[in-house]
C-alpha atoms as a PDB file:
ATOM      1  CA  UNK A   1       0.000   0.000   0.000  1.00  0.00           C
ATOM      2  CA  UNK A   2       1.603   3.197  -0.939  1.00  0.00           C
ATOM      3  CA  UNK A   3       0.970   5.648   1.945  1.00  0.00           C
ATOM      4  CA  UNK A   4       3.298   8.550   0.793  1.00  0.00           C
ATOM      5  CA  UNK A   5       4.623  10.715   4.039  1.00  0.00           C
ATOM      6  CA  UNK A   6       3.550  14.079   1.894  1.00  0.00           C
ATOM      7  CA  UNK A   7       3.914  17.176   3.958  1.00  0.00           C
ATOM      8  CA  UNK A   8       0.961  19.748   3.549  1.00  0.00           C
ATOM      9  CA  UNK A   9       0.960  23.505   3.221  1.00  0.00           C
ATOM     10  CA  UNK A  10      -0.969  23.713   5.915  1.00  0.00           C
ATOM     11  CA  UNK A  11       1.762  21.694   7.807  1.00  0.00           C
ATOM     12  CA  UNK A  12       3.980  23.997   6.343  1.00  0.00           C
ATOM     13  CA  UNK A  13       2.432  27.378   7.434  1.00  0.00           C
ATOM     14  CA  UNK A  14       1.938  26.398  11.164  1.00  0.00           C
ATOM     15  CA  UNK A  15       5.033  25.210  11.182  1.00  0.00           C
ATOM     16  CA  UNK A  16       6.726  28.594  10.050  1.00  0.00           C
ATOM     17  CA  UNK A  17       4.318  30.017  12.393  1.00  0.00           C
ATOM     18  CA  UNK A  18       5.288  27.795  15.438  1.00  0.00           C
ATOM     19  CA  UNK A  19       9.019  28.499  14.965  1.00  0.00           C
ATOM     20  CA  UNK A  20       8.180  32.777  14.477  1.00  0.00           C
ATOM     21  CA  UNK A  21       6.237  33.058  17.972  1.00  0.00           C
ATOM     22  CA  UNK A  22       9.298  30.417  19.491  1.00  0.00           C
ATOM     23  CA  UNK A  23      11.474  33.301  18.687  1.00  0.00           C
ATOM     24  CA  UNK A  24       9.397  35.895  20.051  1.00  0.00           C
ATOM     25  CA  UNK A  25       8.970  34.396  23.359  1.00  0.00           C
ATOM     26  CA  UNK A  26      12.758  33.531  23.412  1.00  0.00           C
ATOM     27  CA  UNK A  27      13.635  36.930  22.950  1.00  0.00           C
ATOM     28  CA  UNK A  28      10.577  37.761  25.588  1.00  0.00           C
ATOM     29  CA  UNK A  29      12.263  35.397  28.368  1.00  0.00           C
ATOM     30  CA  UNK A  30      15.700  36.971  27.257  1.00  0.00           C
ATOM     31  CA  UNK A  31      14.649  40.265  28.194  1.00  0.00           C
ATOM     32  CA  UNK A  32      12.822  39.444  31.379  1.00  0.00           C
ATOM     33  CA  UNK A  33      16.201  37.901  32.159  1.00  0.00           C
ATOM     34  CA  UNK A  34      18.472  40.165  31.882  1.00  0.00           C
ATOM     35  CA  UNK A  35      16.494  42.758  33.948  1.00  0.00           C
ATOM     36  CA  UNK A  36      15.998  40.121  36.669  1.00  0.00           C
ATOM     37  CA  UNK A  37      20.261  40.197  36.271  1.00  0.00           C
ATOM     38  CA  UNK A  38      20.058  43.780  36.286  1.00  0.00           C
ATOM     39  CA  UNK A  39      18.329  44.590  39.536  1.00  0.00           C
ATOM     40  CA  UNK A  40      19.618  41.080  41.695  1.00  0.00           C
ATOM     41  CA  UNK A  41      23.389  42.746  41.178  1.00  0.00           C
ATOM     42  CA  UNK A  42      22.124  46.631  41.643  1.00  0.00           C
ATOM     43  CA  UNK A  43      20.562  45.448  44.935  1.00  0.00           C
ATOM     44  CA  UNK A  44      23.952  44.984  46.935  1.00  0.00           C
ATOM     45  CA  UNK A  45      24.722  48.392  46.144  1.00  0.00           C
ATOM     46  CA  UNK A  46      24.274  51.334  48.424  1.00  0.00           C
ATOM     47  CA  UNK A  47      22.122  54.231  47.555  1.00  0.00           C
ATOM     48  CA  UNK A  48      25.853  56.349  47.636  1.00  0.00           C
ATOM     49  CA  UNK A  49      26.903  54.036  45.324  1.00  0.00           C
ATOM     50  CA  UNK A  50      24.230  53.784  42.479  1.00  0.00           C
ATOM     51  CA  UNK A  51      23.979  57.909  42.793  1.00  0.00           C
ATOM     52  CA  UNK A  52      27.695  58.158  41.812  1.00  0.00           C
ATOM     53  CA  UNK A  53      26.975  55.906  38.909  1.00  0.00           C
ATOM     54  CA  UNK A  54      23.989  57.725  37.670  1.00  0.00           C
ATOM     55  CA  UNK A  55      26.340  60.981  37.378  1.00  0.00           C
ATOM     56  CA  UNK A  56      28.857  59.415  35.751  1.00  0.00           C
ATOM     57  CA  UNK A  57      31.600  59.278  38.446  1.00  0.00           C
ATOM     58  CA  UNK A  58      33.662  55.826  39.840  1.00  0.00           C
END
């Protein structure tokens, strides 16, 4: 019996689909990582200390 393993465009179009919003929420998660980074290594600072960096100074 020849059962042929033929993909279908509409295989094809939720596939492309699947892989765009993968990358979206990858670059979502990315984001809401590297804030989470952000502010865990800003909160050992003193207040003295992230006012000098705001204005520039070491």
């Amino acid at each position: 019996m020849g059962f042929e393993n033929v993909e279908h465009e509409l295989h094809k179009r939720r596939s492309s689909r699947n892989l765009g919003v993968g990358l979206v929420l990858a670059v979502f998660i990315a984001i809401v990582f590297g804030l989470t980074v952000v502010k865990v290594t800003r909160i050992g600072e003193t207040p003295a200390q992230q006012q000098q960096q705001q204005q520039g100074g070491n």
